[in-house]
C-alpha atoms as a PDB file:
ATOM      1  CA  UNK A   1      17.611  35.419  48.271  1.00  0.00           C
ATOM      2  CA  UNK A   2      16.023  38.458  49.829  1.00  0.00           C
ATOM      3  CA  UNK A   3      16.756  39.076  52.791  1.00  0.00           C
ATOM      4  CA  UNK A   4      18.072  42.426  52.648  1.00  0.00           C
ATOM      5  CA  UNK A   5      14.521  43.320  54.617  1.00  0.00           C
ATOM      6  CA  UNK A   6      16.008  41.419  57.644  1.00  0.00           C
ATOM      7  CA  UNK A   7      19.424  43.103  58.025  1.00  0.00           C
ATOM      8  CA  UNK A   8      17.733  45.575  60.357  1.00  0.00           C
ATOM      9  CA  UNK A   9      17.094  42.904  62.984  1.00  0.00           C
ATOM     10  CA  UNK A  10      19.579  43.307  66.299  1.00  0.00           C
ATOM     11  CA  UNK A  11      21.932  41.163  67.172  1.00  0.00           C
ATOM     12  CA  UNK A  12      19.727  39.626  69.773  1.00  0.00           C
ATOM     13  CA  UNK A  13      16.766  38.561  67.510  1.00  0.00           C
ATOM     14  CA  UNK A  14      19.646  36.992  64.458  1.00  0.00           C
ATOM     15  CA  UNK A  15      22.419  35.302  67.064  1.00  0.00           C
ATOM     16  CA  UNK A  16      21.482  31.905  67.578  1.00  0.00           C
ATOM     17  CA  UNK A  17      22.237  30.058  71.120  1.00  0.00           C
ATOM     18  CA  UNK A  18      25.652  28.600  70.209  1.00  0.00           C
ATOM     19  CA  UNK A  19      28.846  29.388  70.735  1.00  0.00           C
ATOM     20  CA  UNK A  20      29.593  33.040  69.031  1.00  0.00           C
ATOM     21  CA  UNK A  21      33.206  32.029  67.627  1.00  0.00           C
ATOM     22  CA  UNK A  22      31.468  29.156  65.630  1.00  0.00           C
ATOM     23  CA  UNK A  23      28.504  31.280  64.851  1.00  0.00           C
ATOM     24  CA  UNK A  24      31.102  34.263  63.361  1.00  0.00           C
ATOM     25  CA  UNK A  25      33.597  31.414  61.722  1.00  0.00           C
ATOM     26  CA  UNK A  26      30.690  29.939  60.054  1.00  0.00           C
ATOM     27  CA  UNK A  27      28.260  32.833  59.344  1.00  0.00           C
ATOM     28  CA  UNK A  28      25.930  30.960  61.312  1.00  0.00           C
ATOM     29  CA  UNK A  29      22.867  33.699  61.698  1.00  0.00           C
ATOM     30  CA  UNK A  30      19.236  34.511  60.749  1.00  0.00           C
ATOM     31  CA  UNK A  31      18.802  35.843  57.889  1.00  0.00           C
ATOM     32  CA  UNK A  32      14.863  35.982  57.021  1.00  0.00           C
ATOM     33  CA  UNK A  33      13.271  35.318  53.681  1.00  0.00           C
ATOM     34  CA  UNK A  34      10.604  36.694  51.825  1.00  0.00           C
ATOM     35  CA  UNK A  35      11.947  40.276  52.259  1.00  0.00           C
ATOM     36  CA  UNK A  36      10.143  41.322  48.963  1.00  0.00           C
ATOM     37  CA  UNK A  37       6.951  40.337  49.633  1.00  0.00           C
ATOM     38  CA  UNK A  38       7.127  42.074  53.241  1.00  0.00           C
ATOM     39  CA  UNK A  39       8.640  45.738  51.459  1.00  0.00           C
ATOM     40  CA  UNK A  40       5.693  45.496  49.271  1.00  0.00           C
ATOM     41  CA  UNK A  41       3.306  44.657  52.232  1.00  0.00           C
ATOM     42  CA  UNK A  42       4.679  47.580  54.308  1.00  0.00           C
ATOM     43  CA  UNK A  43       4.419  49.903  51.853  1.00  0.00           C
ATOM     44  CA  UNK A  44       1.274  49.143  50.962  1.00  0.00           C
ATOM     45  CA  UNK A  45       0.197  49.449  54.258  1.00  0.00           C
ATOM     46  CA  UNK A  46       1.558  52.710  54.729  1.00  0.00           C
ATOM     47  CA  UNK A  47      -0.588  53.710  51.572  1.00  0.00           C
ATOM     48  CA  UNK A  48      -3.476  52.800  53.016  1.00  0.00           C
ATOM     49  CA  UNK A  49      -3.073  54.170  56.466  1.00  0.00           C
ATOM     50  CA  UNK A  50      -1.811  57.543  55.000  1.00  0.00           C
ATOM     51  CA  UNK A  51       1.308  57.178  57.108  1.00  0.00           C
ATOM     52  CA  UNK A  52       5.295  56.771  56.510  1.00  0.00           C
ATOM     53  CA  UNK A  53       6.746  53.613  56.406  1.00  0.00           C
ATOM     54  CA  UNK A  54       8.708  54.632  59.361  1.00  0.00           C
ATOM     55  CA  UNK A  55       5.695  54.936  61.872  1.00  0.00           C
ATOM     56  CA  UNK A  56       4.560  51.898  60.633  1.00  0.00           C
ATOM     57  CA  UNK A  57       4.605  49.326  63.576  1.00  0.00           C
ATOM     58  CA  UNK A  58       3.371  45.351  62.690  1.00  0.00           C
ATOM     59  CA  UNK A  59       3.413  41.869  62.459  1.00  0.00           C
ATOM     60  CA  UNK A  60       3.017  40.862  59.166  1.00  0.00           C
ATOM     61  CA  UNK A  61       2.281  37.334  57.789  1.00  0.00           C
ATOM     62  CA  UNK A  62       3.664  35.831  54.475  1.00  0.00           C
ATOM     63  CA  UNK A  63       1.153  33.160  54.336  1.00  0.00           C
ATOM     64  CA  UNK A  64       1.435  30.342  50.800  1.00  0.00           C
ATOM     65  CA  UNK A  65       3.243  26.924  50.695  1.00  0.00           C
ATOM     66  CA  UNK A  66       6.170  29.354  51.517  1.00  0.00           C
ATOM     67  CA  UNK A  67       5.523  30.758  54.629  1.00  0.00           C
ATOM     68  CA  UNK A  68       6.846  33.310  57.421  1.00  0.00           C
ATOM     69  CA  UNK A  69       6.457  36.550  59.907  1.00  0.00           C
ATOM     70  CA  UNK A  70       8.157  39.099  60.756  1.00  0.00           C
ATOM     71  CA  UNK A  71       7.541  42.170  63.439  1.00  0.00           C
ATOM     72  CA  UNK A  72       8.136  45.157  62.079  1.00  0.00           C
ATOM     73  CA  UNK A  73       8.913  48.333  64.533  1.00  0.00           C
ATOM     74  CA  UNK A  74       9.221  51.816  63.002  1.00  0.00           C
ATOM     75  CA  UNK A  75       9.137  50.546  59.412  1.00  0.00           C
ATOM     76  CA  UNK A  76      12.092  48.401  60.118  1.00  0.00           C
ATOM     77  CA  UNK A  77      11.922  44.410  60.818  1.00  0.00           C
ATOM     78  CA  UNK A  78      13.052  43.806  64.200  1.00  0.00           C
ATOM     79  CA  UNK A  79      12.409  39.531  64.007  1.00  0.00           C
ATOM     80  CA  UNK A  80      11.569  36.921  61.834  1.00  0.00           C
ATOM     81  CA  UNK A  81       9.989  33.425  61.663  1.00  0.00           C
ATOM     82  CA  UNK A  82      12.549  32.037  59.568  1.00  0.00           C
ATOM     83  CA  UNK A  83      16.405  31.803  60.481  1.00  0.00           C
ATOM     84  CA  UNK A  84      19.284  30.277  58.588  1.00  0.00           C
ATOM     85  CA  UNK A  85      17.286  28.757  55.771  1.00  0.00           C
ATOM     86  CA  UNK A  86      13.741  28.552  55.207  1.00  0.00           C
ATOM     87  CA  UNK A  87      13.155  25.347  56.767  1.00  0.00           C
ATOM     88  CA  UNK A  88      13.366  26.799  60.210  1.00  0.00           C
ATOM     89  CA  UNK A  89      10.186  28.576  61.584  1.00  0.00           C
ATOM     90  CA  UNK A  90       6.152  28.258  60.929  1.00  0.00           C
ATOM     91  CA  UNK A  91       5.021  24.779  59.108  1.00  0.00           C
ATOM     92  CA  UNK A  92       4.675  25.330  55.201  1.00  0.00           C
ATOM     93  CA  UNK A  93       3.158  23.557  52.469  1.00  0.00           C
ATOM     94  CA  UNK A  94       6.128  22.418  50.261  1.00  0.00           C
ATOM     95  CA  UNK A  95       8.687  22.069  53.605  1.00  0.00           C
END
């Protein structure tokens, strides 16, 4: 999966409300999907606006029959749409 995109998101935007024993036993977390598509938009976006990916601050949409978004503060994502799997979050096409 790619989620790698989402591992900058604090602990308050990836904990869910349950207990945090069964969340840690379990791995129980956001992760956030579609990681490559939002690198490519945020650096693309950068391009454009002759700036850093670091000073870049948005919310950017990953709209298809797969879809998500994610806020993006300093170049980094900071929240997601999606959570444990991809079934959680906005209303797509093919879920």
């Amino acid at each position: 999966f790619d989620t790698a995109f989402h591992s900058s998101m604090p602990p308050e935007s990836y904990t869910y409300a349950i207990p945090l024993d069964l969340a840690k036993r379990h791995k129980i977390r956001r992760y956030g999907f579609h990681g490559t598509s939002y690198c490519y938009v945020l650096a693309q976006t950068a391009q454009r606006l002759g700036k850093r990916t670091a000073d870049i601050n948005a919310i950017i949409c990953h709209l298809g029959n797969g879809t998500s978004m994610a806020c993006v503060e300093k170049g980094k994502c900071i929240d997601t749409s999606m959570g444990l799997t991809p079934l959680e979050g906005l209303v797509m096409g093919t879920r």
